[in-house]
N, C-alpha and C. Protein backbone atom coordinates (compact mmCIF):
# COMPACT_ATOMS: atom_id res chain seq x y z
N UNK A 1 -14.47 -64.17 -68.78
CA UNK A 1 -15.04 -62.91 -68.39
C UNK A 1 -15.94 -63.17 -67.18
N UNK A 2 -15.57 -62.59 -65.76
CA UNK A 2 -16.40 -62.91 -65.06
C UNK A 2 -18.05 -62.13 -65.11
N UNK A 3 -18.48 -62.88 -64.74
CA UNK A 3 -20.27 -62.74 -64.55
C UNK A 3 -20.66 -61.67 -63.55
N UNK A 4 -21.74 -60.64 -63.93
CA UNK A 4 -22.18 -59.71 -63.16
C UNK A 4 -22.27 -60.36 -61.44
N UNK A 5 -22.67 -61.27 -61.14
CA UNK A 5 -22.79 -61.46 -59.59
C UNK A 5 -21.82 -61.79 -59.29
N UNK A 6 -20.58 -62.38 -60.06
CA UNK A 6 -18.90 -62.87 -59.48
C UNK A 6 -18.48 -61.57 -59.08
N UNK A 7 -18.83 -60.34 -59.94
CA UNK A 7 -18.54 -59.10 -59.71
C UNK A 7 -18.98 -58.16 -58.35
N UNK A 8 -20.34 -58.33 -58.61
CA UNK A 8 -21.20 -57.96 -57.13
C UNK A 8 -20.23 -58.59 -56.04
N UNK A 9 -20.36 -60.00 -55.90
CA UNK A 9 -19.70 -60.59 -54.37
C UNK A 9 -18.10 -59.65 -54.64
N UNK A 10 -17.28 -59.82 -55.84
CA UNK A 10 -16.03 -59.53 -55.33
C UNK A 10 -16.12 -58.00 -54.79
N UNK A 11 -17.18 -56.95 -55.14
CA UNK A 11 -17.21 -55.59 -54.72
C UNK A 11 -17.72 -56.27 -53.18
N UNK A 12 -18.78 -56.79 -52.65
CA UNK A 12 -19.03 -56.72 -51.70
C UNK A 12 -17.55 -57.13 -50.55
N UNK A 13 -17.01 -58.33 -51.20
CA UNK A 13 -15.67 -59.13 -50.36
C UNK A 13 -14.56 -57.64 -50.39
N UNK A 14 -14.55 -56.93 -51.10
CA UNK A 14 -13.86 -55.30 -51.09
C UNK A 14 -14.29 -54.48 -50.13
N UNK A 15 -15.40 -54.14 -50.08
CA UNK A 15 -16.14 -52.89 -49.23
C UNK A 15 -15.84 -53.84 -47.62
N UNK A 16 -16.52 -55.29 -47.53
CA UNK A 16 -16.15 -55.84 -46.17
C UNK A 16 -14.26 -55.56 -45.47
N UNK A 17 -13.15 -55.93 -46.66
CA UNK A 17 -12.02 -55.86 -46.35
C UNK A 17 -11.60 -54.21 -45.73
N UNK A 18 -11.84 -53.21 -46.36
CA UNK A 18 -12.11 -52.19 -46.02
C UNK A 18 -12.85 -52.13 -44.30
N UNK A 19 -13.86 -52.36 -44.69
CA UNK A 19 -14.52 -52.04 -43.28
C UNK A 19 -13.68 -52.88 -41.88
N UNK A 20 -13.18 -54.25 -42.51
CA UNK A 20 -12.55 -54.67 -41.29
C UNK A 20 -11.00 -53.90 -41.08
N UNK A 21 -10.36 -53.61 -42.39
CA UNK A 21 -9.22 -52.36 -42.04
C UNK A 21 -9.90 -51.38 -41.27
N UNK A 22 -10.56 -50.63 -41.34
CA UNK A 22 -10.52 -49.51 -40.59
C UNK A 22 -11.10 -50.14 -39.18
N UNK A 23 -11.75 -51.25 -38.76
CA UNK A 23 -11.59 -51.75 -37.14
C UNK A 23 -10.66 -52.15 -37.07
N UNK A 24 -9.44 -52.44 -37.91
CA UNK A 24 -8.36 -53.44 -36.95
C UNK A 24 -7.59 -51.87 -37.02
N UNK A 25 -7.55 -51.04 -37.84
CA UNK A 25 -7.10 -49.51 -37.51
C UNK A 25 -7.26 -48.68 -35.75
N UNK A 26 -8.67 -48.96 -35.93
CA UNK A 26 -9.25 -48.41 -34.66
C UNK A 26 -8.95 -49.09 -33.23
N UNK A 27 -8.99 -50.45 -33.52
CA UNK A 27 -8.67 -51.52 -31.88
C UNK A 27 -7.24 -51.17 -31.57
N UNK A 28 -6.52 -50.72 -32.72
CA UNK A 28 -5.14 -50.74 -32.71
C UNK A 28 -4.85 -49.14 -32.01
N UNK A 29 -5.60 -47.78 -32.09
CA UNK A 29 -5.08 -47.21 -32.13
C UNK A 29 -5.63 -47.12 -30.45
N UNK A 30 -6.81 -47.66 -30.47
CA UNK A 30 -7.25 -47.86 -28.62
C UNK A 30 -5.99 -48.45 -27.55
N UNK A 31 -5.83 -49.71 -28.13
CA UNK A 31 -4.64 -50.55 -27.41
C UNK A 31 -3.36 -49.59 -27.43
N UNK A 32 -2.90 -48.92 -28.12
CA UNK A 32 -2.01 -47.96 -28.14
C UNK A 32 -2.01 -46.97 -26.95
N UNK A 33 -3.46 -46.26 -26.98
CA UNK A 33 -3.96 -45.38 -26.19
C UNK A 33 -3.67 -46.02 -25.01
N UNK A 34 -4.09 -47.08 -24.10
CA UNK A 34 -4.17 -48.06 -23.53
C UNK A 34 -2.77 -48.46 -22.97
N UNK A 35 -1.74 -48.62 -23.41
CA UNK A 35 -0.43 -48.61 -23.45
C UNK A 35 0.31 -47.61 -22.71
N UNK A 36 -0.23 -46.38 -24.00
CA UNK A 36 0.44 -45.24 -23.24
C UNK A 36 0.49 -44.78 -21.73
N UNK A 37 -1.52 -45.01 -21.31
CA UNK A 37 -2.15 -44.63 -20.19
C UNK A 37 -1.35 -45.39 -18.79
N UNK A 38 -1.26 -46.96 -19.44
CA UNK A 38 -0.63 -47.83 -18.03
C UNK A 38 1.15 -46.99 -18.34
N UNK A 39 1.72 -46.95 -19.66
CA UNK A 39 2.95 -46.36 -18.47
C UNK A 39 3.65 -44.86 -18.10
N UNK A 40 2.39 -44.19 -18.28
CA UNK A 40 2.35 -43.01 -17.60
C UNK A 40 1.76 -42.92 -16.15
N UNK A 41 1.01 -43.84 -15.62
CA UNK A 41 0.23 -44.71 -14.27
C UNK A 41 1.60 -45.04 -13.57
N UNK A 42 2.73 -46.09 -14.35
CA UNK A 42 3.44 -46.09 -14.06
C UNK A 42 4.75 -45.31 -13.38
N UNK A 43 4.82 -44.14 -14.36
CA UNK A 43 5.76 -43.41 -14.12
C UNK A 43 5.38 -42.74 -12.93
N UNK A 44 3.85 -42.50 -12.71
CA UNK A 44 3.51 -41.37 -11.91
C UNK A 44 3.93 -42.38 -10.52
N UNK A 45 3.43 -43.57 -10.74
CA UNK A 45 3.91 -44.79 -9.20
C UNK A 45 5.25 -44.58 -8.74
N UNK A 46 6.36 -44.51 -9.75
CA UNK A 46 7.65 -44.66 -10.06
C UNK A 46 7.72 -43.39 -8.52
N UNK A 47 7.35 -42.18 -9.86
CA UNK A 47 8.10 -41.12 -9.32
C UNK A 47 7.16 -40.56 -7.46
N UNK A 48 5.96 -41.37 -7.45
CA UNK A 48 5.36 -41.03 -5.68
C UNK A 48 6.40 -42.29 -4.90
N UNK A 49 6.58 -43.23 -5.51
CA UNK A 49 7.45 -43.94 -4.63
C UNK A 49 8.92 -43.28 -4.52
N UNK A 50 9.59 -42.77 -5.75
CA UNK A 50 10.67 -42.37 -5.54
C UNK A 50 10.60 -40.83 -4.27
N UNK A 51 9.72 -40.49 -4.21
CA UNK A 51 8.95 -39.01 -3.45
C UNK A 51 9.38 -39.88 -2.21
N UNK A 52 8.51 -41.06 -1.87
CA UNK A 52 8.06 -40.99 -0.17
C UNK A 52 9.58 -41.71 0.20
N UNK A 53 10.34 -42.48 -0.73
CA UNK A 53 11.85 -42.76 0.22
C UNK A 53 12.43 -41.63 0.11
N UNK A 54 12.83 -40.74 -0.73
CA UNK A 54 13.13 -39.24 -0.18
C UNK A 54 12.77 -38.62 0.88
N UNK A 55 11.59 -38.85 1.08
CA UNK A 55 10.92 -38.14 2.37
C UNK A 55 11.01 -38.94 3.44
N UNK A 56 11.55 -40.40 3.58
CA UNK A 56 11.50 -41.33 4.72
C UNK A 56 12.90 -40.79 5.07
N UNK A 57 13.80 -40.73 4.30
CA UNK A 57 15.33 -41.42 4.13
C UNK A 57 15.80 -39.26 4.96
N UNK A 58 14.85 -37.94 4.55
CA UNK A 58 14.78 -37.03 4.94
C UNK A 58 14.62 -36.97 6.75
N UNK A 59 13.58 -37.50 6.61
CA UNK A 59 12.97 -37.66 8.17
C UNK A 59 14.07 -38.43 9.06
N UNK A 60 14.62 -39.37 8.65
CA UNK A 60 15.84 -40.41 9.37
C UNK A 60 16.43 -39.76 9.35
N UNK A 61 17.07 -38.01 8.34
CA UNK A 61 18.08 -37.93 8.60
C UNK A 61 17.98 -36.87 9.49
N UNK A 62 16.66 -36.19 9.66
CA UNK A 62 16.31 -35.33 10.46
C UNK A 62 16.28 -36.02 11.85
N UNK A 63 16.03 -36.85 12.37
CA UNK A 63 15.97 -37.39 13.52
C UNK A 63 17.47 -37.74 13.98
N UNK A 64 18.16 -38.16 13.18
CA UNK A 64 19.39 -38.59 13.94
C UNK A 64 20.02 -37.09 14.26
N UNK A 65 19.94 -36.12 13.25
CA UNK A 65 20.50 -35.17 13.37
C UNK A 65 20.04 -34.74 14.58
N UNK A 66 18.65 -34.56 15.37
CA UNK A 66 18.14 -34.40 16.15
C UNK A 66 18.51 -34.86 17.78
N UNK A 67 18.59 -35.99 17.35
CA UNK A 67 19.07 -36.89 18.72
C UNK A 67 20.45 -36.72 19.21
N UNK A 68 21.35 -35.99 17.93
CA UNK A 68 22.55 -36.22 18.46
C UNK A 68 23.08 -34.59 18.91
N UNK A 69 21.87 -33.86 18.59
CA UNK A 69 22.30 -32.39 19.10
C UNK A 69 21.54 -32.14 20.41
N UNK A 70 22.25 -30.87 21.09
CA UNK A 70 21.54 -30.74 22.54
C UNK A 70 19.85 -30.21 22.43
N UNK A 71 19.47 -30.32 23.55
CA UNK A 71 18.52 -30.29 23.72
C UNK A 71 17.70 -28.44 23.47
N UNK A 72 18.98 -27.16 23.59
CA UNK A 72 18.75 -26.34 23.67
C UNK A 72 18.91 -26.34 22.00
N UNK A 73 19.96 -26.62 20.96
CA UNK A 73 19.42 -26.30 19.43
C UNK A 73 18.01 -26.88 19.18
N UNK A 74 17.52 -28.06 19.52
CA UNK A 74 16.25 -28.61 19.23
C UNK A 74 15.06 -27.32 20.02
N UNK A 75 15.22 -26.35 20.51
CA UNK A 75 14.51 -25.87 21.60
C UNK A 75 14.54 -24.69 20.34
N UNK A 76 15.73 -23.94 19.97
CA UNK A 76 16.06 -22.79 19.02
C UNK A 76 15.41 -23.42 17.87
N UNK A 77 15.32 -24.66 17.24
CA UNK A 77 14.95 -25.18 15.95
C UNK A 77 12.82 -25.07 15.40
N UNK A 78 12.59 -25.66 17.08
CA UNK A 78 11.20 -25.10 16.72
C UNK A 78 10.84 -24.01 17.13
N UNK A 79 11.68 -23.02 17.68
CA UNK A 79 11.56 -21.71 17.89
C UNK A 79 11.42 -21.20 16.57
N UNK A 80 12.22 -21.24 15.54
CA UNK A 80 12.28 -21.02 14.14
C UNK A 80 11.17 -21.45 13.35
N UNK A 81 10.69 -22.68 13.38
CA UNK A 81 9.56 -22.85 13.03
C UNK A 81 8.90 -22.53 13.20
N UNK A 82 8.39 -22.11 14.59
CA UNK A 82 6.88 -21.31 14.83
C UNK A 82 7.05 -20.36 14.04
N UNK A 83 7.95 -19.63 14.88
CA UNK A 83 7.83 -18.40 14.25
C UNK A 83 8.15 -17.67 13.07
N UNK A 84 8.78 -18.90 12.14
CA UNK A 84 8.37 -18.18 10.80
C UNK A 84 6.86 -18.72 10.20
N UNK A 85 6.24 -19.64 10.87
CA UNK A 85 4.61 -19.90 10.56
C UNK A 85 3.96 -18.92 10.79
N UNK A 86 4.22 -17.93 12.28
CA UNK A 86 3.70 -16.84 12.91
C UNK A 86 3.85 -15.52 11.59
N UNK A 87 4.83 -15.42 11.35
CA UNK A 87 5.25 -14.52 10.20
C UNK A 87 4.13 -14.29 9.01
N UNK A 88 4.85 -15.79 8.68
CA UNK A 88 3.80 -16.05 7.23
C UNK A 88 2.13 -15.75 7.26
N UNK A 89 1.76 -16.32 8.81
CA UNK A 89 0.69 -15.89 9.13
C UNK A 89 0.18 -14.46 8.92
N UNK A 90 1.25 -13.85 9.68
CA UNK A 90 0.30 -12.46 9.75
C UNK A 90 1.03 -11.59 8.52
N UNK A 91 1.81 -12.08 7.75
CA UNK A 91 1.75 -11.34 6.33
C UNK A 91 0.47 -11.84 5.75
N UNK A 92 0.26 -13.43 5.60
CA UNK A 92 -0.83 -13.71 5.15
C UNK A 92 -1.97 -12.32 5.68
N UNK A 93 -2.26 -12.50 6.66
CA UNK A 93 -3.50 -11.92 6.72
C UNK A 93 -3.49 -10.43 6.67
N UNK A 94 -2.50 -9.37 6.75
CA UNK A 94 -2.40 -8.55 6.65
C UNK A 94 -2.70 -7.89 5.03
N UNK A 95 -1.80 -9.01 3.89
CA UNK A 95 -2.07 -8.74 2.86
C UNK A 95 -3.37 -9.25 2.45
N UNK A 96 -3.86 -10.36 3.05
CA UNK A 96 -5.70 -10.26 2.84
C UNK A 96 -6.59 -8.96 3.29
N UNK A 97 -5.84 -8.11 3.81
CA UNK A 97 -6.81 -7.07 4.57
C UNK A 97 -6.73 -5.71 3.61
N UNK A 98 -6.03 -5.42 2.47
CA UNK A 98 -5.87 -5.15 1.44
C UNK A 98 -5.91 -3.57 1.75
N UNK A 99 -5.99 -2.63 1.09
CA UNK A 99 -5.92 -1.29 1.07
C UNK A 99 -7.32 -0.96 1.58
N UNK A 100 -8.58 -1.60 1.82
CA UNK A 100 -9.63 -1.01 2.25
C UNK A 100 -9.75 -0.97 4.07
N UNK A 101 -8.89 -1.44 4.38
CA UNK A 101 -8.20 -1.62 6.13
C UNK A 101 -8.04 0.38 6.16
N UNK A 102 -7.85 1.30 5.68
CA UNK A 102 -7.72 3.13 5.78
C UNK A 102 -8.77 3.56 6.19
N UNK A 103 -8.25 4.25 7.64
CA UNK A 103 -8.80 4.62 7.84
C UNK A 103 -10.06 5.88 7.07
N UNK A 104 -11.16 6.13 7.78
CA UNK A 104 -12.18 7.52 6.70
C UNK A 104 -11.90 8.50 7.56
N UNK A 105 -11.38 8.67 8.65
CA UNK A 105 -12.15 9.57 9.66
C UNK A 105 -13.54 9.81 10.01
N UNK A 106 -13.85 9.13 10.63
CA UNK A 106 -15.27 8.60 11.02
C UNK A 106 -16.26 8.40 10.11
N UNK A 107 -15.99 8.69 8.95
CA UNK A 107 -17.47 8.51 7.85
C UNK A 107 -17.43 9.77 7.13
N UNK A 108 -17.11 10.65 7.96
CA UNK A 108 -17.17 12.16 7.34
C UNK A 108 -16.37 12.86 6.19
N UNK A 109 -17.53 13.41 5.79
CA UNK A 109 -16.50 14.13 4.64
C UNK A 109 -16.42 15.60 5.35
N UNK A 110 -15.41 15.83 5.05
CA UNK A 110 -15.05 17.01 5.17
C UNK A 110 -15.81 18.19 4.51
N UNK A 111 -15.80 19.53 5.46
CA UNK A 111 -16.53 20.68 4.64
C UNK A 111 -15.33 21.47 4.09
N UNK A 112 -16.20 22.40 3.15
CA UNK A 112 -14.71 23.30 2.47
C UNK A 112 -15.85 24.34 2.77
């Protein structure tokens, strides 16, 4: 029959096992966290690198296309560009100028 203090230590060697489960619970669920974070870091690297050779491999193909047409489509091409910037522009700002742009007729109200 074990002895009241064989008892004490084996409750205490219990409550310690416990307490170190729930840290090796916790380091575990950090390192996990930790895991996840580097390969989502990753993916995001993945997919800006996969972005800028799209956009290199775009530009090369814009340039050759460029070089090998006359000089008057390249002339019509940023003609197009401006002027749909010009466009966008002044829709932009037109629709910033909103319904309070009406005229009052000078301030006045009218008599009846």
């Amino acid at each position: 029959m074990p002895s009241a203090s064989d008892q004490t230590l084996e409750n205490q060697n219990e409550e310690e096992l416990n307490s170190l489960h729930s840290k090796i619970k916790s380091l575990r669920s950090v390192t996990i966290d930790i895991l996840d974070d580097a390969n989502r870091q990753n993916d995001q690297t993945n997919s800006f690198t996969s972005f800028a050779s799209s956009l290199f491999s775009t530009s090369r193909h814009h340039n050759r296309t460029m070089a090998s047409t006359s000089t008057l489509r390249q002339y019509r091409t940023i003609a197009y560009i401006v002027g749909a910037i010009v466009v966008l522009w002044l829709i932009l700002k037109i629709w910033r100028s909103g319904p309070s742009a009406t005229p009052t007729h000078g301030g006045l109200e009218p008599e009846y």
